[in-house]
PDB file of N, CA and C in Angstrom:
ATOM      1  N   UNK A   1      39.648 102.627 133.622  1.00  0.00           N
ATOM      2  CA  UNK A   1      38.472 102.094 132.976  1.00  0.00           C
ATOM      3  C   UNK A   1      37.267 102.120 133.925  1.00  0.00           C
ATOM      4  N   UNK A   2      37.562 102.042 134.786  1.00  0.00           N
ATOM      5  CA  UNK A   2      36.673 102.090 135.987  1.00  0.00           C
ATOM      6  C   UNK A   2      35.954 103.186 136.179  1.00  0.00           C
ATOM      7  N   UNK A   3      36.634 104.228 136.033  1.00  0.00           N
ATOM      8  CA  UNK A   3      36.577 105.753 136.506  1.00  0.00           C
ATOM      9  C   UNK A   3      35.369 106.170 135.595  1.00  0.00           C
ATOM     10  N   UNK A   4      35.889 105.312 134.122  1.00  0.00           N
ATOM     11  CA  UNK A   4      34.804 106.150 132.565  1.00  0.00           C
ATOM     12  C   UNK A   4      33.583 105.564 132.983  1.00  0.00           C
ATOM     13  N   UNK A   5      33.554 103.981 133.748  1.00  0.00           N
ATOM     14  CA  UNK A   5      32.552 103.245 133.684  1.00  0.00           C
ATOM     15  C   UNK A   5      31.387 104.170 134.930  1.00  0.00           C
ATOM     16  N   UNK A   6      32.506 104.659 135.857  1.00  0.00           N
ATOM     17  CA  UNK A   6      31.479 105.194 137.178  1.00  0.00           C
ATOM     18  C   UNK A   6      30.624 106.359 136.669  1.00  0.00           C
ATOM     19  N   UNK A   7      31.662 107.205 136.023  1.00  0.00           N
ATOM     20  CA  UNK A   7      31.537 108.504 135.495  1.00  0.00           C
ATOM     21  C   UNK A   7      29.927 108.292 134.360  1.00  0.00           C
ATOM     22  N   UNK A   8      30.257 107.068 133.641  1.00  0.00           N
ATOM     23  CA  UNK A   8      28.999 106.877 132.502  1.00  0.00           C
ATOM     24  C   UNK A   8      27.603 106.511 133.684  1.00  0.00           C
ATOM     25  N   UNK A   9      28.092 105.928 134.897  1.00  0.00           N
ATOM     26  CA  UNK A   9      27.242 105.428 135.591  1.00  0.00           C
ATOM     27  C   UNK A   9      26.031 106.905 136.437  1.00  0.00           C
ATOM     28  N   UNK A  10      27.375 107.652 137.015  1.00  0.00           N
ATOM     29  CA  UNK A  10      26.609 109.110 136.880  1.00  0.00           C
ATOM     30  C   UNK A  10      25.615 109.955 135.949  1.00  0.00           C
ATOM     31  N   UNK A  11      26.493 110.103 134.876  1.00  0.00           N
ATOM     32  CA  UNK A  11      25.017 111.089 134.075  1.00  0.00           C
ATOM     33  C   UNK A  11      24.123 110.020 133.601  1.00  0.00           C
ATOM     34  N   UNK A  12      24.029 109.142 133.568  1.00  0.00           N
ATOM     35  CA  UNK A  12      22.561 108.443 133.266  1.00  0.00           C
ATOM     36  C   UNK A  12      21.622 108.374 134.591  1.00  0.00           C
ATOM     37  N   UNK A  13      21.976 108.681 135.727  1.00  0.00           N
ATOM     38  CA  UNK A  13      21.294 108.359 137.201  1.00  0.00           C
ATOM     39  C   UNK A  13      20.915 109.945 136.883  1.00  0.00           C
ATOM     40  N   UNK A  14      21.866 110.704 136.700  1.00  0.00           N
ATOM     41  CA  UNK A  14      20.983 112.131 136.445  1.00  0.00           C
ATOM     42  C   UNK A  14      19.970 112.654 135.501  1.00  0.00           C
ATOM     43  N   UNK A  15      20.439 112.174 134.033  1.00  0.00           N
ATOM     44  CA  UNK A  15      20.028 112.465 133.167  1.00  0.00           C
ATOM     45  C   UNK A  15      18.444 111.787 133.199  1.00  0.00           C
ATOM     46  N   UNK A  16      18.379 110.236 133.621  1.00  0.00           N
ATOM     47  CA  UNK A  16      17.275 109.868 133.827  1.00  0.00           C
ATOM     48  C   UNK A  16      16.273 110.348 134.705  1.00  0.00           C
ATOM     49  N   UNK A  17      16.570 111.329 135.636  1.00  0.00           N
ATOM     50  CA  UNK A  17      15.974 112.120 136.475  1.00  0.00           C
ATOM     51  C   UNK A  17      15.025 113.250 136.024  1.00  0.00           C
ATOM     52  N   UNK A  18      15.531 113.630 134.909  1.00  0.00           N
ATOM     53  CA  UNK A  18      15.076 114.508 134.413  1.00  0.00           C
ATOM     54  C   UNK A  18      13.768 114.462 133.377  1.00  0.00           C
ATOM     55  N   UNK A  19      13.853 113.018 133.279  1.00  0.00           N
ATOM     56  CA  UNK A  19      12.766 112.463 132.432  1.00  0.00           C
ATOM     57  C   UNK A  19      11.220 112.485 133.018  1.00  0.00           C
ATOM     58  N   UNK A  20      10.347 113.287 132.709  1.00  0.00           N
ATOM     59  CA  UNK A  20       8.905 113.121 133.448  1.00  0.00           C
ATOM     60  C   UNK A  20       8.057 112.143 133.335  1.00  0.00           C
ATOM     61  N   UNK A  21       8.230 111.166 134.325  1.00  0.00           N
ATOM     62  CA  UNK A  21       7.456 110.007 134.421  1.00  0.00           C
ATOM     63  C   UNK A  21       5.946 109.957 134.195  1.00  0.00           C
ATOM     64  N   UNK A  22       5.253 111.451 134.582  1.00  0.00           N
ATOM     65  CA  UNK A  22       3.941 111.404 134.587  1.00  0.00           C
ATOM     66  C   UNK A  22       3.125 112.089 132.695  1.00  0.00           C
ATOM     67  N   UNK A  23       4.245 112.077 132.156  1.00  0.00           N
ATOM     68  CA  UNK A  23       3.779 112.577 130.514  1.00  0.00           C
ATOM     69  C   UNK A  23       2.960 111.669 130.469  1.00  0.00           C
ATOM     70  N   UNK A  24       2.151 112.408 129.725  1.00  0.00           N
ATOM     71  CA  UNK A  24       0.431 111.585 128.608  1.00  0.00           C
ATOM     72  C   UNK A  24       1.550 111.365 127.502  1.00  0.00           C
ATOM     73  N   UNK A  25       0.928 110.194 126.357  1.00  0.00           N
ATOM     74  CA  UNK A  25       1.277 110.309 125.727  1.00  0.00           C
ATOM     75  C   UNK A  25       0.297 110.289 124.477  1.00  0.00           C
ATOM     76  N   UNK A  26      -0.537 111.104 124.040  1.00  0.00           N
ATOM     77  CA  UNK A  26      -1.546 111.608 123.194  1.00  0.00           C
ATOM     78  C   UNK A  26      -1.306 111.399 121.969  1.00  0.00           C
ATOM     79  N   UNK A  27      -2.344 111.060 121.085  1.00  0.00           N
ATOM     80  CA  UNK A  27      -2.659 110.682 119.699  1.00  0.00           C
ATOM     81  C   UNK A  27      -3.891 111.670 119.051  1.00  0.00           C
ATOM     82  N   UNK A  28      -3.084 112.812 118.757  1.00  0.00           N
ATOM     83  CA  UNK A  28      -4.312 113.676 118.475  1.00  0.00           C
ATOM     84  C   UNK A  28      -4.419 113.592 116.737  1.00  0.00           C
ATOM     85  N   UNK A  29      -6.104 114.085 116.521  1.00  0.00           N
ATOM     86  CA  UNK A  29      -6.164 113.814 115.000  1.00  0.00           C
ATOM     87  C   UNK A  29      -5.836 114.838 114.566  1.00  0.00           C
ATOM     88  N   UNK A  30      -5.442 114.999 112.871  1.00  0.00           N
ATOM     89  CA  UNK A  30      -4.904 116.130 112.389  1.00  0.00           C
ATOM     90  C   UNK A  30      -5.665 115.975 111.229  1.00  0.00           C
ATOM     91  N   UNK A  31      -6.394 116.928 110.542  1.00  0.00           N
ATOM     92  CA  UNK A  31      -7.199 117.459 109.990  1.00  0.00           C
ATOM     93  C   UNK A  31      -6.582 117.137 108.139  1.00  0.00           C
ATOM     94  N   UNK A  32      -5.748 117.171 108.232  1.00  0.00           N
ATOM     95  CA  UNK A  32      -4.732 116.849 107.068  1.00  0.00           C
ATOM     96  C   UNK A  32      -4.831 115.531 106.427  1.00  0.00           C
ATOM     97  N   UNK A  33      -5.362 114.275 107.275  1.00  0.00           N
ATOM     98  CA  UNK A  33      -4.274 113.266 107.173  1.00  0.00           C
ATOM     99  C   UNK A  33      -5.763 112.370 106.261  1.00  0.00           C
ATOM    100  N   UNK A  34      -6.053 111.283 106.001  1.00  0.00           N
ATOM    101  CA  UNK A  34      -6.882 110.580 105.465  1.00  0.00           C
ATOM    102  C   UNK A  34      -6.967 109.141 106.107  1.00  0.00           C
ATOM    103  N   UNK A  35      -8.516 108.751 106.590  1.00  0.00           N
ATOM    104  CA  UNK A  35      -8.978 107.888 106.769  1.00  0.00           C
ATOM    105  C   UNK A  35      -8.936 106.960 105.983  1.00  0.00           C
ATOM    106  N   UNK A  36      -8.485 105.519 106.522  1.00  0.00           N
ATOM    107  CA  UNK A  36      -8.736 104.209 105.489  1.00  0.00           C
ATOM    108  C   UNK A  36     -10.291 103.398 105.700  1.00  0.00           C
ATOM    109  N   UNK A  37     -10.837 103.685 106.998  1.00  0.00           N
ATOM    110  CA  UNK A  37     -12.506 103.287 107.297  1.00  0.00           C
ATOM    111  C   UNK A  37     -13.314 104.163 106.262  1.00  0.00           C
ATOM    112  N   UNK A  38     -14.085 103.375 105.416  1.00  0.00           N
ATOM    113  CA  UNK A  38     -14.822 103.645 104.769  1.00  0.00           C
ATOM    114  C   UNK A  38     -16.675 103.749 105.853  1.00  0.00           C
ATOM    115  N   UNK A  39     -16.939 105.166 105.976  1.00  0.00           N
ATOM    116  CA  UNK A  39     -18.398 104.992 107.065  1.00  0.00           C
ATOM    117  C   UNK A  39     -19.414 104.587 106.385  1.00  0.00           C
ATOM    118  N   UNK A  40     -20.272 104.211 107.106  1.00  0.00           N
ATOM    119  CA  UNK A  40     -21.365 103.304 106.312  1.00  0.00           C
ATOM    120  C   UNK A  40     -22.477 104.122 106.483  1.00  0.00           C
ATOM    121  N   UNK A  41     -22.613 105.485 107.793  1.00  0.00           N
ATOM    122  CA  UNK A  41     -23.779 105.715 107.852  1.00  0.00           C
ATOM    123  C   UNK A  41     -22.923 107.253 108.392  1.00  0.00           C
ATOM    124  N   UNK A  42     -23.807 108.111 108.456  1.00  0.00           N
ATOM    125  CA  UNK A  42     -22.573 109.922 109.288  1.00  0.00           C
ATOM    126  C   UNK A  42     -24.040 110.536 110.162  1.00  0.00           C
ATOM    127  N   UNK A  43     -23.580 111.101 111.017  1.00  0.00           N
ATOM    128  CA  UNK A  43     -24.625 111.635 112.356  1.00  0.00           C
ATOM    129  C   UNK A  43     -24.167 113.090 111.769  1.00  0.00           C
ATOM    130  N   UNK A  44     -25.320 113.874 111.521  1.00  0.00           N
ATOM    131  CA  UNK A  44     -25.456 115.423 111.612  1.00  0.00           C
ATOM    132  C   UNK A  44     -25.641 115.759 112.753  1.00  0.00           C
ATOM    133  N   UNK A  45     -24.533 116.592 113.314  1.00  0.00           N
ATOM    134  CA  UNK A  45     -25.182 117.359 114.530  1.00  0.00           C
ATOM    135  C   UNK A  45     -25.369 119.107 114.128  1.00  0.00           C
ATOM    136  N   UNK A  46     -26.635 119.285 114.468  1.00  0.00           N
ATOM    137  CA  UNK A  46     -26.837 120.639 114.057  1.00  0.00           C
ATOM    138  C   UNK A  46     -27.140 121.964 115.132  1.00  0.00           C
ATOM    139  N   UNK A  47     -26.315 122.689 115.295  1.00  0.00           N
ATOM    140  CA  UNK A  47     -26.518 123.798 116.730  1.00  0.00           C
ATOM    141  C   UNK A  47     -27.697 125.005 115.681  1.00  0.00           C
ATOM    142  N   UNK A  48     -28.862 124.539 116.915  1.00  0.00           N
ATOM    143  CA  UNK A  48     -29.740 125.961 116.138  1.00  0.00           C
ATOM    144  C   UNK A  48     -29.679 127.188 117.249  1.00  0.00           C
ATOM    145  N   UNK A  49     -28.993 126.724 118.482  1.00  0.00           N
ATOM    146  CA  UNK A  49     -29.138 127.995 119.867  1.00  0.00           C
ATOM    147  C   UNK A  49     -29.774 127.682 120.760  1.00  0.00           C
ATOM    148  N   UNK A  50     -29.589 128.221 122.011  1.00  0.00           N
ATOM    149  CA  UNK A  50     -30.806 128.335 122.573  1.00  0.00           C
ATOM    150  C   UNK A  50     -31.041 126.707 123.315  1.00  0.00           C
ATOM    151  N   UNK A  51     -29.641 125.922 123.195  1.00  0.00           N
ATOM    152  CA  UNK A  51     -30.065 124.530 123.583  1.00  0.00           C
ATOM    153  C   UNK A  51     -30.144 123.611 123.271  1.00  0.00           C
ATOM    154  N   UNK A  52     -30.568 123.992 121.976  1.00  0.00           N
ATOM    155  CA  UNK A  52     -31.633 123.410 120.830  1.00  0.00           C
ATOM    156  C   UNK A  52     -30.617 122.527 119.637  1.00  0.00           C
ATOM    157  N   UNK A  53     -30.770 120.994 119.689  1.00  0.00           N
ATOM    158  CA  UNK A  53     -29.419 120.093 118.708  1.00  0.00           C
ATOM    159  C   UNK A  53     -30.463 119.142 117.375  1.00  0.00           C
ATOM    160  N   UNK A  54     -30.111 118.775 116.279  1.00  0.00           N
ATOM    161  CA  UNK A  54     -30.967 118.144 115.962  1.00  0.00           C
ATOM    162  C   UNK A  54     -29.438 117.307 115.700  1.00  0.00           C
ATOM    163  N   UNK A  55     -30.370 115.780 115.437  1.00  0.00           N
ATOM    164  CA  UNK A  55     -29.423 115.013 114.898  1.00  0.00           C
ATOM    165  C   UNK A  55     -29.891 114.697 113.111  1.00  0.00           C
ATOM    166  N   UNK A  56     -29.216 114.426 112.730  1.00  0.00           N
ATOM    167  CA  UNK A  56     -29.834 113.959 111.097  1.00  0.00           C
ATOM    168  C   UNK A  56     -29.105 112.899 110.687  1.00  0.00           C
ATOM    169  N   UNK A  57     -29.469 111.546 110.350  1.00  0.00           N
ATOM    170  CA  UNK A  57     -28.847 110.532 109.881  1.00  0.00           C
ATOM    171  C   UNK A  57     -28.563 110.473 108.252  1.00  0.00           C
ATOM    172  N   UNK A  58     -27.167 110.604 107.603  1.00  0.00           N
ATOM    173  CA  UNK A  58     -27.130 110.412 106.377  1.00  0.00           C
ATOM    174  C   UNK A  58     -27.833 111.929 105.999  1.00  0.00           C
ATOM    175  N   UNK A  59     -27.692 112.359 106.038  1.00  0.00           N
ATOM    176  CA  UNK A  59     -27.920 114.333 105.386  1.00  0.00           C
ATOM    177  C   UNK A  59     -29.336 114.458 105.543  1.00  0.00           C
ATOM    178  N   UNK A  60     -29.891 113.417 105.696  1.00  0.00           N
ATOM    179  CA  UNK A  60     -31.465 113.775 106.021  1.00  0.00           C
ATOM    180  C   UNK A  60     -32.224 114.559 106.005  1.00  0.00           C
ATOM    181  N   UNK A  61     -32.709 115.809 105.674  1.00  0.00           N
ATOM    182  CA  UNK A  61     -33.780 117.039 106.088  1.00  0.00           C
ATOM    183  C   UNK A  61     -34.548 116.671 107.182  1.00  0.00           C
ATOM    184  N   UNK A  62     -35.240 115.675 107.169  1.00  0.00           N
ATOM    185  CA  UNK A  62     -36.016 115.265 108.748  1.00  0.00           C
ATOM    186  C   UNK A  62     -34.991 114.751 109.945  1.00  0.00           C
ATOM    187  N   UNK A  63     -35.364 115.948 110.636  1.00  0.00           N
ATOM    188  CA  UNK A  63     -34.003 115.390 112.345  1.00  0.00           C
ATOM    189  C   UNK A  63     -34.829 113.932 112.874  1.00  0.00           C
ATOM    190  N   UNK A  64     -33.754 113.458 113.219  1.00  0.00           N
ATOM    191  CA  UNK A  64     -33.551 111.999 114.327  1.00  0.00           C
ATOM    192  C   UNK A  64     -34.002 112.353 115.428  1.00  0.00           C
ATOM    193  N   UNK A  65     -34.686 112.038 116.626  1.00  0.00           N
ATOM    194  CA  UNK A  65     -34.916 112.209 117.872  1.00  0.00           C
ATOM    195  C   UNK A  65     -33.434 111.704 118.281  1.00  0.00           C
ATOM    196  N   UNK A  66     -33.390 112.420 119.702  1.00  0.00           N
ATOM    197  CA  UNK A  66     -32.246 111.957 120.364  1.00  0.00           C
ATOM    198  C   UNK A  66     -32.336 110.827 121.106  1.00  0.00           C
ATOM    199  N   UNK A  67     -33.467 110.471 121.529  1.00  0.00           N
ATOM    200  CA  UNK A  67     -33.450 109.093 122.084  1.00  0.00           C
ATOM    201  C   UNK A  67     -33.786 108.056 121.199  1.00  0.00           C
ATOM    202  N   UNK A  68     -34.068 108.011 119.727  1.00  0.00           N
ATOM    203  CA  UNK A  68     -34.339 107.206 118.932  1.00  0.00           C
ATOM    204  C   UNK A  68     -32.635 106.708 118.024  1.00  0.00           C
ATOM    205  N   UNK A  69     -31.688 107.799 118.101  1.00  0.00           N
ATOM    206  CA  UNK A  69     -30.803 107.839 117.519  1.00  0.00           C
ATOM    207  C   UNK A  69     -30.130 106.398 117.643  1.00  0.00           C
ATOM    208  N   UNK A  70     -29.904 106.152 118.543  1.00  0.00           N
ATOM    209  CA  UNK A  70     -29.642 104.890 118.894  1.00  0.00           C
ATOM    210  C   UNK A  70     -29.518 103.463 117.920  1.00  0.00           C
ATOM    211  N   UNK A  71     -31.372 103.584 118.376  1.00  0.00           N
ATOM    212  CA  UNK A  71     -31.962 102.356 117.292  1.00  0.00           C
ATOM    213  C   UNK A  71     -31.875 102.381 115.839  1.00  0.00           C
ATOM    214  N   UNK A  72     -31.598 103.892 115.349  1.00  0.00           N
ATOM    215  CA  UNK A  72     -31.666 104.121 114.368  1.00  0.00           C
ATOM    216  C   UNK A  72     -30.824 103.749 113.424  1.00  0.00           C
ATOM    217  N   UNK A  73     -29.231 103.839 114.024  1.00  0.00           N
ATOM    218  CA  UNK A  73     -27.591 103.504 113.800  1.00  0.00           C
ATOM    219  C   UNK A  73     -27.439 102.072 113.989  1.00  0.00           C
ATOM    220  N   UNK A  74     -28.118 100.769 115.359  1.00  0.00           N
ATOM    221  CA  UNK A  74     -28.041  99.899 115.130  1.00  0.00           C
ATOM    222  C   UNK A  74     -28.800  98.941 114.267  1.00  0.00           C
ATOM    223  N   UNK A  75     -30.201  99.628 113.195  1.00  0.00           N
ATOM    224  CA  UNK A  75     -30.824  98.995 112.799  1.00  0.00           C
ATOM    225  C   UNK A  75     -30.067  99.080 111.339  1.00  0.00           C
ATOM    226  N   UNK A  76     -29.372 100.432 110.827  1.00  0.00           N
ATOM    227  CA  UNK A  76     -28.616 100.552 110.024  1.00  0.00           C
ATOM    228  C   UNK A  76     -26.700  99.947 109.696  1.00  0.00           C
ATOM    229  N   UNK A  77     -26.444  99.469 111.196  1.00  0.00           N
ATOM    230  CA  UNK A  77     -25.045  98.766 111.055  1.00  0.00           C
ATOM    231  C   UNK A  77     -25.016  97.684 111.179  1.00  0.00           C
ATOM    232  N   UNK A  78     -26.337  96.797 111.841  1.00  0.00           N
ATOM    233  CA  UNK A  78     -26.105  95.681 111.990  1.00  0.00           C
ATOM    234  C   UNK A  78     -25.796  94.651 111.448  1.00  0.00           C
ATOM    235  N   UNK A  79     -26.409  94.692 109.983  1.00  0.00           N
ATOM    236  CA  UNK A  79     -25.161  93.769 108.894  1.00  0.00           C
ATOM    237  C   UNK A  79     -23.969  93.493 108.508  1.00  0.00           C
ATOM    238  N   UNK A  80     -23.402  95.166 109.153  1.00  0.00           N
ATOM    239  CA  UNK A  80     -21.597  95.023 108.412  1.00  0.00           C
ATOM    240  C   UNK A  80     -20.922  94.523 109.177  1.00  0.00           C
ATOM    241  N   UNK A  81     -19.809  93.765 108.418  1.00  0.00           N
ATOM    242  CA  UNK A  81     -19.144  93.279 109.364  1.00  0.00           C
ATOM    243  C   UNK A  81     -18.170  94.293 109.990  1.00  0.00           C
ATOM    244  N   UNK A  82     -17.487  95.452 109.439  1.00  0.00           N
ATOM    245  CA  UNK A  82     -16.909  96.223 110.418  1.00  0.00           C
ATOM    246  C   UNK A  82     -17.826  97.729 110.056  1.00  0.00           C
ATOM    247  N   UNK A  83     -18.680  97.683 111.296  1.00  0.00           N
ATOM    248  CA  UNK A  83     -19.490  98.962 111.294  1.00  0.00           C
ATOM    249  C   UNK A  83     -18.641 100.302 112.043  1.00  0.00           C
ATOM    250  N   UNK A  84     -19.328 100.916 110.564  1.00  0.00           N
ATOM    251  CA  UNK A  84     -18.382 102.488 111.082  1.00  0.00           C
ATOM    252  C   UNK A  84     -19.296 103.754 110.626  1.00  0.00           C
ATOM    253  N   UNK A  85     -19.353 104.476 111.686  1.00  0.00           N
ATOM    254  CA  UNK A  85     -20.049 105.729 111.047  1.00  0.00           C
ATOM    255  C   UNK A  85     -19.692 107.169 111.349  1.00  0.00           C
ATOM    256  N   UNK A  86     -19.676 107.901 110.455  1.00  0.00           N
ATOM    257  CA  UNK A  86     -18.914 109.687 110.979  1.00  0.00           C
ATOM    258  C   UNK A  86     -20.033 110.298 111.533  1.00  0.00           C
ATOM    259  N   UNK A  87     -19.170 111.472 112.114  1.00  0.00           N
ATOM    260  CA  UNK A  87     -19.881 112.470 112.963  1.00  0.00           C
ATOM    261  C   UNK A  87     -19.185 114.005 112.809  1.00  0.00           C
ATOM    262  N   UNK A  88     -20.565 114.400 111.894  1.00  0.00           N
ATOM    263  CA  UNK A  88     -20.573 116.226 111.098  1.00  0.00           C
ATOM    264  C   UNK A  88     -21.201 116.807 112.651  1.00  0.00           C
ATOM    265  N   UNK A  89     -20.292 117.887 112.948  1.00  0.00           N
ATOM    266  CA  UNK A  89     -21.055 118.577 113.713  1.00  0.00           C
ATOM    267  C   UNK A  89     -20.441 120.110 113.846  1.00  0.00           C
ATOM    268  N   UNK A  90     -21.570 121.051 113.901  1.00  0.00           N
ATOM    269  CA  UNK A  90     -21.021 122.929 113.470  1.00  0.00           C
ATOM    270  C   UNK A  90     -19.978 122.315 115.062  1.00  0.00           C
ATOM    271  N   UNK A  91     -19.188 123.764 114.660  1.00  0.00           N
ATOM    272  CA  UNK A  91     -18.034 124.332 115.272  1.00  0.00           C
ATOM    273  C   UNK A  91     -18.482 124.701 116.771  1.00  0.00           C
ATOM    274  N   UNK A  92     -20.303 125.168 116.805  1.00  0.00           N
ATOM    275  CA  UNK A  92     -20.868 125.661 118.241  1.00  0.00           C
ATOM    276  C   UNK A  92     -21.018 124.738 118.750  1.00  0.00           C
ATOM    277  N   UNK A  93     -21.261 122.997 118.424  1.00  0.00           N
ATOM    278  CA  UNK A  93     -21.739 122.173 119.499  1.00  0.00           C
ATOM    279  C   UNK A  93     -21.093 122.254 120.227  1.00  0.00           C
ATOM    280  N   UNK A  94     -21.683 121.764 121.188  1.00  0.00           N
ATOM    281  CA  UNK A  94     -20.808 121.649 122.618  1.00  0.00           C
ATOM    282  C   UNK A  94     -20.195 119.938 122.979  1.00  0.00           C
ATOM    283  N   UNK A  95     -18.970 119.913 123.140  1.00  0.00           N
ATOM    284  CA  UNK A  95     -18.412 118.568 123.318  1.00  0.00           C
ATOM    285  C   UNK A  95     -19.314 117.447 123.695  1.00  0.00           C
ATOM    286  N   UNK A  96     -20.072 117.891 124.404  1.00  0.00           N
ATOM    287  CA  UNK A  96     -20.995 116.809 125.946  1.00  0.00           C
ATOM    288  C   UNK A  96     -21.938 116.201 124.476  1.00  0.00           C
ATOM    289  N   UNK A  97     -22.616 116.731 123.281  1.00  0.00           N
ATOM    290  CA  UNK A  97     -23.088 116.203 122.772  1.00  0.00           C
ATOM    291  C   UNK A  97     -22.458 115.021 121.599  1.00  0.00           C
ATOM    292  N   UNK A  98     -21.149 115.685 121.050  1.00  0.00           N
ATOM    293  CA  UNK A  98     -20.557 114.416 120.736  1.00  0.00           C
ATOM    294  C   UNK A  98     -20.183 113.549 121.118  1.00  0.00           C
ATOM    295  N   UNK A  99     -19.992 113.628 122.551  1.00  0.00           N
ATOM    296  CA  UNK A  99     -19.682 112.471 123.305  1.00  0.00           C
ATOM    297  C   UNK A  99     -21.018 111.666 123.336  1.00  0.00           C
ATOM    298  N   UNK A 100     -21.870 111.802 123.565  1.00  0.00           N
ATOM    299  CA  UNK A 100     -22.813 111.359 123.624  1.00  0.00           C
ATOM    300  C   UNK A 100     -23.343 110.185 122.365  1.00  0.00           C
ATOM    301  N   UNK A 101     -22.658 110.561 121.398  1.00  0.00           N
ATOM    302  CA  UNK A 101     -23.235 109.930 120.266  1.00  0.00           C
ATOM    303  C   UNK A 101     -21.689 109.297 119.854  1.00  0.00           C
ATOM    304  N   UNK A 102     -20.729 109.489 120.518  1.00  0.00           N
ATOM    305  CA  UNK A 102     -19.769 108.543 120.745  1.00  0.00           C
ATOM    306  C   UNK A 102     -19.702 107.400 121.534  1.00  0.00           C
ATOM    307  N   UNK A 103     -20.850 107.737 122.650  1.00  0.00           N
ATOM    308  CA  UNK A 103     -20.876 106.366 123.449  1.00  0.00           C
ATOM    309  C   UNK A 103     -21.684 105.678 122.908  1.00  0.00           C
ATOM    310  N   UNK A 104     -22.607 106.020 121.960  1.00  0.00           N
ATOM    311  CA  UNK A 104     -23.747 105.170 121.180  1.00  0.00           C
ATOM    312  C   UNK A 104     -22.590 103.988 120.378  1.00  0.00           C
ATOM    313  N   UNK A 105     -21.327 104.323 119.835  1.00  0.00           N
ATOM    314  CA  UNK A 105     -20.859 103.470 119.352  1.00  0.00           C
ATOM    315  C   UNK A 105     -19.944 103.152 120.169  1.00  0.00           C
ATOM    316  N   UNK A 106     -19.574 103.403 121.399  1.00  0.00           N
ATOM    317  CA  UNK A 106     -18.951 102.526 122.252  1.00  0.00           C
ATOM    318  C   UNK A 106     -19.605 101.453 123.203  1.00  0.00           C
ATOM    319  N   UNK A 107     -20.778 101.696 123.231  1.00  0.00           N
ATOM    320  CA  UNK A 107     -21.935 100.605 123.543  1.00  0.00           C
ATOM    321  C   UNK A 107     -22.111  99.486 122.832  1.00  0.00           C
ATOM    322  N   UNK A 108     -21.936  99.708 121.577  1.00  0.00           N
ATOM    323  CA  UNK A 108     -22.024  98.689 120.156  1.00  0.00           C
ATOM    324  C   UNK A 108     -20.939  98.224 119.572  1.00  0.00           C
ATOM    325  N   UNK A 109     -19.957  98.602 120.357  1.00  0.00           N
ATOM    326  CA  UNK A 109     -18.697  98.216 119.826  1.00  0.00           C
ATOM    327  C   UNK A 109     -18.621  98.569 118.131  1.00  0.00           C
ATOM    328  N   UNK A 110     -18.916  99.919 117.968  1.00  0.00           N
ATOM    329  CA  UNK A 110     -18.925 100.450 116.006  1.00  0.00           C
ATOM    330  C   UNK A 110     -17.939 101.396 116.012  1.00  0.00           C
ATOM    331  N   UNK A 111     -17.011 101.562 115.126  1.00  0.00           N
ATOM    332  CA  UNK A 111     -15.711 102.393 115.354  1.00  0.00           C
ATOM    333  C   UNK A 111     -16.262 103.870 114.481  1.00  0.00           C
ATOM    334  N   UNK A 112     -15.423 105.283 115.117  1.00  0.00           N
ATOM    335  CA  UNK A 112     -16.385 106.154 114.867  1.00  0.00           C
ATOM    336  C   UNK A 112     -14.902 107.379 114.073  1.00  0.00           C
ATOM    337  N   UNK A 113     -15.886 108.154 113.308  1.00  0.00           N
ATOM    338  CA  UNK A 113     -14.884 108.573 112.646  1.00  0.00           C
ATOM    339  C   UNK A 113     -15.197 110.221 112.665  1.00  0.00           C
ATOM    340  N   UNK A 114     -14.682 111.067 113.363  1.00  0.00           N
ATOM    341  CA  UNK A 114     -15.128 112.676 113.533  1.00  0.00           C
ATOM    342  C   UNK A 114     -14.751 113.182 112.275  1.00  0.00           C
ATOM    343  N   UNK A 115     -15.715 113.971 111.882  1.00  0.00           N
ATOM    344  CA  UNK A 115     -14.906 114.811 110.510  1.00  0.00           C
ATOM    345  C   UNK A 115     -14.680 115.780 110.553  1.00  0.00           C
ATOM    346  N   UNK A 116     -13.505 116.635 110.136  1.00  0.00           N
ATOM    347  CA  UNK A 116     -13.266 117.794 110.233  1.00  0.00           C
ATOM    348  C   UNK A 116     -13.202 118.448 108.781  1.00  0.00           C
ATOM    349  N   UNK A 117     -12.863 119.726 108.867  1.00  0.00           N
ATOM    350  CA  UNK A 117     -12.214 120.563 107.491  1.00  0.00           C
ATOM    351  C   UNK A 117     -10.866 120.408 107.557  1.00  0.00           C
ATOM    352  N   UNK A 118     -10.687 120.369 105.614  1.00  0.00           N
ATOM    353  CA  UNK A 118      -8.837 120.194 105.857  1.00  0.00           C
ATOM    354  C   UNK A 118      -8.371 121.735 105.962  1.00  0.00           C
ATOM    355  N   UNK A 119      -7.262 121.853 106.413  1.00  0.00           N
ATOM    356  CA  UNK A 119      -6.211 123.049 106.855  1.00  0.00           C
ATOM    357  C   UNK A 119      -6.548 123.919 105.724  1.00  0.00           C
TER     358      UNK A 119
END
């Protein structure tokens, strides 16, 4: 009995070895699935080239300044009690700008919702 007990005591000292301590363990979104946050307000991001981003609040035709964007989202969430707003942006932006308008709601503590196309 001893022998099964040492023997069980072995492959778990090995087997646990093999386990990679340093794994991420990631929560990626999937394009498929459906949101229960209803957004209250959505950020257009629009790539024209050349540099060049407009923002548009709510489908807007007139772009948002980028340094106004801000005020613009907290003058529009500040009533709800759980403020939430999406973020449309072409396929060319470049990450650095959604982040950017992700920290606008990590500043404000407003939960943010990326939209994609389904599959």
């Amino acid at each position: 009995m001893t022998d099964i007990v040492f023997l069980l005591l072995i492959f778990f000292l090995v087997t646990s070895t093999l386990v990679n301590p340093n794994a991420l363990k990631l929560l990626l979104p999937k394009s498929t699935g459906q949101v229960g946050a209803k957004p209250i307000a959505s950020v257009s991001i629009k790539d024209w080239g050349d540099e060049r981003f407009t923002y548009h609040i709510n489908g807007s035709q007139t772009p948002t300044d980028a340094a106004e964007l801000e005020d613009v989202l907290v003058s529009l969430l500040q009533s709800e009690e759980e403020p939430t707003f999406s973020i449309y942006s072409d396929e060319t932006v470049p990450i650095k700008e959604i982040v950017s308008v992700m920290n606008i709601a990590k500043r404000n503590h407003y939960k943010v919702i990326l939209a994609t196309q389904p599959e």
